[in-house]
Each structure stands twice: as C-alpha cells, then as structure tokens.
Protein backbone atom coordinates (compact mmCIF):
# COMPACT_ATOMS: atom_id res chain seq x y z
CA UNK A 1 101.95 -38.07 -29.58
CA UNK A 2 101.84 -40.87 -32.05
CA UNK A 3 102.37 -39.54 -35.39
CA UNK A 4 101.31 -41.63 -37.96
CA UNK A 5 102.32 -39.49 -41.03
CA UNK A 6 104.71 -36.26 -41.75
CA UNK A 7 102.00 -34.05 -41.21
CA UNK A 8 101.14 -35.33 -37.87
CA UNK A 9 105.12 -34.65 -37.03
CA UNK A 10 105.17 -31.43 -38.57
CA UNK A 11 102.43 -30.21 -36.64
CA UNK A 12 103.95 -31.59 -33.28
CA UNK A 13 107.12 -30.06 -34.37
CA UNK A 14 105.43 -26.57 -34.93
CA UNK A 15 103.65 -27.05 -31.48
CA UNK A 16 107.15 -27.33 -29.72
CA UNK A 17 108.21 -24.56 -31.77
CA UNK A 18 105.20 -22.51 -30.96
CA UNK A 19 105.91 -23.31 -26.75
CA UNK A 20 109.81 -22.17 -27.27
CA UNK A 21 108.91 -18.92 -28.78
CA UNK A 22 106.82 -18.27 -25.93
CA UNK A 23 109.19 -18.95 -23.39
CA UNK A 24 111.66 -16.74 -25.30
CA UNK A 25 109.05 -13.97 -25.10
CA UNK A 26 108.93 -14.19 -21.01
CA UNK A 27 113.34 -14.40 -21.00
CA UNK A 28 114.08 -12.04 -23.70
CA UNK A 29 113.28 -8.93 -21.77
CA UNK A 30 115.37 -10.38 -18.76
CA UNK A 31 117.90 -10.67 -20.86
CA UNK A 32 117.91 -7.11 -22.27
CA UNK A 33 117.86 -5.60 -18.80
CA UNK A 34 120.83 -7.91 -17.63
CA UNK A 35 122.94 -6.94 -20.76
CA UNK A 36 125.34 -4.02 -20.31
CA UNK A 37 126.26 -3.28 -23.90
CA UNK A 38 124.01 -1.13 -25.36
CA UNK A 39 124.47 -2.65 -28.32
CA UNK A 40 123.14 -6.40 -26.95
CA UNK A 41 120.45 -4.98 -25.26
CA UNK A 42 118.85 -3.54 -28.09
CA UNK A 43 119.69 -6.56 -29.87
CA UNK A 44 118.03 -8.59 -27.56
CA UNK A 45 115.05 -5.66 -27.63
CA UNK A 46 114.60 -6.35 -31.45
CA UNK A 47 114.61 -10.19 -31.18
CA UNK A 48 111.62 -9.30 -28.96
CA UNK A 49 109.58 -7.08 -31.34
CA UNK A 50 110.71 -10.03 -34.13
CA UNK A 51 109.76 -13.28 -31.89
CA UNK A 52 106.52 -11.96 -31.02
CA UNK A 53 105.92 -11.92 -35.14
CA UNK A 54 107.41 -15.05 -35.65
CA UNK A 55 104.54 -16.51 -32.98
CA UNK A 56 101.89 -14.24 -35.19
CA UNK A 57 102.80 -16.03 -38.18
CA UNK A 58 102.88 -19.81 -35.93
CA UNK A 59 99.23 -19.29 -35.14
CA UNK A 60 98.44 -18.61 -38.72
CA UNK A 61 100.08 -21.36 -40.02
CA UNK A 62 97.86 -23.60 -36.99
CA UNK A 63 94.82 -21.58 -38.62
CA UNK A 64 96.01 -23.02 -42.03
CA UNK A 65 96.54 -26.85 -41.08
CA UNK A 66 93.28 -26.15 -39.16
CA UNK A 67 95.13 -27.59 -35.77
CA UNK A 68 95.56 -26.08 -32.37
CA UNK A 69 99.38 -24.98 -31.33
CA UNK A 70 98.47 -25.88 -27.90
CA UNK A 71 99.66 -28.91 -25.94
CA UNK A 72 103.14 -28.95 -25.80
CA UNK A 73 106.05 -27.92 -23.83
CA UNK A 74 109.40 -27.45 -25.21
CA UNK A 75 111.81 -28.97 -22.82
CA UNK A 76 114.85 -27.77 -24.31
CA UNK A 77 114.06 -24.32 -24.88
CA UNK A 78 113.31 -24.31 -21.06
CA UNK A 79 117.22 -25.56 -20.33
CA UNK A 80 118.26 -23.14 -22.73
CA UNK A 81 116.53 -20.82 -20.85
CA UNK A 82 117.91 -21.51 -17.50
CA UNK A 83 121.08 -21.81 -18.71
CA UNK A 84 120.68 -18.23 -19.76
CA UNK A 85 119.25 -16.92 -16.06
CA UNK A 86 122.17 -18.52 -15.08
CA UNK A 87 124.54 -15.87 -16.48
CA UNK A 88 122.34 -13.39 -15.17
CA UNK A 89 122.20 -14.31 -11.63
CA UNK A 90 126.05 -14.49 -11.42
CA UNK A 91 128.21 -11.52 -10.19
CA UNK A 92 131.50 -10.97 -12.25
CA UNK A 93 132.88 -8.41 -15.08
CA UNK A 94 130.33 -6.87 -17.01
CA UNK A 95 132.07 -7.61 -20.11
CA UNK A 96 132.36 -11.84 -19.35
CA UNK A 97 128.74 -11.83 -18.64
CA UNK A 98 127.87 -10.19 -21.79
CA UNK A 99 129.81 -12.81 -23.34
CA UNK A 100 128.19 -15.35 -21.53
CA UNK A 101 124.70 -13.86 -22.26
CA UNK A 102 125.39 -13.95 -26.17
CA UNK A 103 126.57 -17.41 -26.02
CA UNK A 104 123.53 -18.35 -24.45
CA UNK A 105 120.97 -16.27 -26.89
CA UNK A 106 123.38 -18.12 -29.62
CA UNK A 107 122.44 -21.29 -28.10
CA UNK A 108 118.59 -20.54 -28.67
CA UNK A 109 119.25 -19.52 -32.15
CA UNK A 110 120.49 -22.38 -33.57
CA UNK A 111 117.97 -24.55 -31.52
CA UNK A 112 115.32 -22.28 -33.21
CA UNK A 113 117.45 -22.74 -36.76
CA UNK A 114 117.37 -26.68 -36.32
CA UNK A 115 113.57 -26.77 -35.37
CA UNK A 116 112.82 -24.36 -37.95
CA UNK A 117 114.99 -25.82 -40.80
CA UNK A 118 113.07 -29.10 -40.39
CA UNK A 119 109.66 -28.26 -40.13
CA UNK A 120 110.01 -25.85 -43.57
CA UNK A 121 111.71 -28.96 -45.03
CA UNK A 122 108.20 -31.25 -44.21
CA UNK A 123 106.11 -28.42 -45.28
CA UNK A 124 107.90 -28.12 -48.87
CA UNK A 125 107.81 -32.09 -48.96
CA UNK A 126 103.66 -32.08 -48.40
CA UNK A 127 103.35 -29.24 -50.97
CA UNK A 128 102.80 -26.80 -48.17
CA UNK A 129 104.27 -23.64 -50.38
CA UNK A 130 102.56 -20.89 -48.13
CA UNK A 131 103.23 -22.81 -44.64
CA UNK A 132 106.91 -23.18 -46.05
CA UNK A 133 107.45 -19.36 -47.37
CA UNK A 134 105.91 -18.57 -43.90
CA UNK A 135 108.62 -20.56 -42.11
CA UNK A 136 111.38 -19.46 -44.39
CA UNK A 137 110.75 -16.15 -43.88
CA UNK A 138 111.37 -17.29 -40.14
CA UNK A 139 114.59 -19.38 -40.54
CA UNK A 140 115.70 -16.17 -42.16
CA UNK A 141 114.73 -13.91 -39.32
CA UNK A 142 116.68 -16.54 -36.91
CA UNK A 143 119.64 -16.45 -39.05
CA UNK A 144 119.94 -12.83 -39.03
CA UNK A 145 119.76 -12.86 -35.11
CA UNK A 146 122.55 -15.35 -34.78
CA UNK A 147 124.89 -13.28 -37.45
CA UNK A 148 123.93 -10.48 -34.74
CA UNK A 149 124.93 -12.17 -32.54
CA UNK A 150 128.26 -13.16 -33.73
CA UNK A 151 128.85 -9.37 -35.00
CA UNK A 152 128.33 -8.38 -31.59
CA UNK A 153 130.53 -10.93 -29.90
CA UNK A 154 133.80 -9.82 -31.86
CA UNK A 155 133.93 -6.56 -29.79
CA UNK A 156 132.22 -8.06 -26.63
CA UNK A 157 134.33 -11.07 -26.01
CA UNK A 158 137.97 -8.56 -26.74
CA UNK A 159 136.90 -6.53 -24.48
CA UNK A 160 136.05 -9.79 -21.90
CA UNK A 161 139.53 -10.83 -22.92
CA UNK A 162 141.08 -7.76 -21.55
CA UNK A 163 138.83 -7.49 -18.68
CA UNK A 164 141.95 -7.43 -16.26
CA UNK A 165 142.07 -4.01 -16.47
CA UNK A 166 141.76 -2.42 -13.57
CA UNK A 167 139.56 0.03 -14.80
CA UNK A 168 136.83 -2.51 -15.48
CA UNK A 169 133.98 -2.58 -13.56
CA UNK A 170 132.58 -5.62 -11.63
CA UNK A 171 128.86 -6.26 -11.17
CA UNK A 172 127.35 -6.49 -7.76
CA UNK A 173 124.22 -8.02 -7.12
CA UNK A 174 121.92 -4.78 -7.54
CA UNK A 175 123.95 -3.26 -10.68
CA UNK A 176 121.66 -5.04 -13.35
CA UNK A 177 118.62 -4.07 -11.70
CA UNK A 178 117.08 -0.66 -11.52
CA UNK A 179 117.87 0.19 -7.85
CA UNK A 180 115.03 0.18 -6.53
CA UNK A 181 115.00 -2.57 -4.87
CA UNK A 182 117.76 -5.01 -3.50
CA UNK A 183 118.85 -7.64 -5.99
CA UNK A 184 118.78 -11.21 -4.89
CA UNK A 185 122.00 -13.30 -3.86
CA UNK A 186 124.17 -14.36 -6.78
CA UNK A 187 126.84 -16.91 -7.07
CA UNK A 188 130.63 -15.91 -8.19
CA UNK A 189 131.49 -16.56 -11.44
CA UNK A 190 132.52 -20.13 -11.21
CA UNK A 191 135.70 -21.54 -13.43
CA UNK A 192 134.73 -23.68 -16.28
C-alpha cells in the first residue's frame, strides 16, 4: 500500500489490526488450555469472549469508512504469536510457564495498545468521533487486559520464584493436554 493521505493509513492500520485480532482468536484458546492457574485461564477465556467483540466492532467501523478489512497480514502479531506457542511447547514448572505465558499475552497487549492508540488518534484528527469512541472503547478493553495481566503476575511469578520447592510439580509433555492423546515432543526449558 501507498497511502496517499491519513485516511488511507488509518484504514491500512485498522486492516493490520483487524488480521492480529484474528490470529489472537485461533491462539487464545491454546493459551487457556496450556495455562495452569485457574485464574489465567479464565483470563485468557475472557480476552476471548472480548477479542471476538473487539473484531465485531472492526468490521463496523470497515462498514463505516465503506472499505474492506481484508488484505493484510499482521506480521508481528504472528511472532508474537509464536513466541507464545513457544512457552507452551516447553516442559518445565508449571508456575515458570505461567509466567512465561503472561509475559507473552502482555506482549500482545501492548502491541494491540500501540496499534490501537494510533489509529483512534487519526480517527479523532479526520473528525471520525464514532470510528474514534468505537476504538476507545477498544484501547480501554486492551488496557484492562494488560492490568489483568499484571494483577495476575504478582502471585504467579512469587510462586515461579519459589518454584524450588520440592513439592512443585513439573510438566511433562501430556500434562497440558487432556490425556487423550499423547502430547508432542517438547524442548527443556532453555536458560535465558
């Protein structure tokens, strides 16, 4: 894309934006089941429910700038999201990989607070009021998550830190899955 004005920006931004929240939508329910905290997983349950109405209101922004939402692919929400299946392919204490799963959902919040942020910020500048309340009202919801997020690391990562115990529990390959069926090789935890 060659974009000749703000509006022709703003609408490739939103397209981006449109393609990440879709790719969330396929890794957020991974990253639910691989979660062992209760707590994260339902976290990472409600995200769902919410990024499934943040793509609602995309498409009826597109309907409102009259523009399709197709046609591009958001290359850094598709790292994010392999850093993320990362995490969850690696064997280790359940704790540290919780940690390492909410550092990565952190990582896709503020991604989603930058692209979000900016694209309100064109909309206010064109006069777009309802396109811009409808992104707010996203930015907010994105916000929220990441204070979630950080709520729920504060217990998560004290209890990674005293993870020596040896009462903690490690994860094998199949203890994230259902146990139905045999889990695919994973990789130890590898020092950073």
């Amino acid at each position: 894309m060659h974009p000749d004005s703000l509006r022709d920006l703003m609408i490739d931004e939103l397209k981006d934006l449109y393609n990440a929240e879709n790719q969330l939508i396929k890794a957020l329910p991974k990253m639910a089941k691989a979660a062992t905290s209760r707590e994260l997983k339902r976290a990472f349950e409600s995200h769902l429910k919410e990024t499934e109405g943040q793509v609602d209101r995309l498409v009826q922004i597109f309907d409102i700038l009259d523009a399709s939402p197709k046609g591009k692919k958001c290359k850094a929400m598709e790292g994010l999201v392999e850093e993320g299946s990362e995490i969850m392919e690696e064997d280790g204490e359940l704790d540290v990989l919780d940690a390492g799963l909410i550092a990565a959902a952190q990582r896709v919040e503020h991604y989603e607070i930058a692209g979000y942020g900016c694209v309100r910020t064109y909309a206010q500048l064109l006069g777009e009021t309802k396109i811009a309340g409808l992104l707010q009202r996203t930015l907010d919801e994105e916000a929220a998550a990441d204070r979630k997020l950080t709520e729920l690391s504060k217990q998560i990562n004290v209890a990674a830190m005293n993870g020596d115990d040896a009462e903690k529990s490690t994860r094998k390959p199949a203890a994230r899955g259902n146990g139905r069926h045999a889990a695919p090789k994973r990789h130890k935890v590898a020092s950073r």
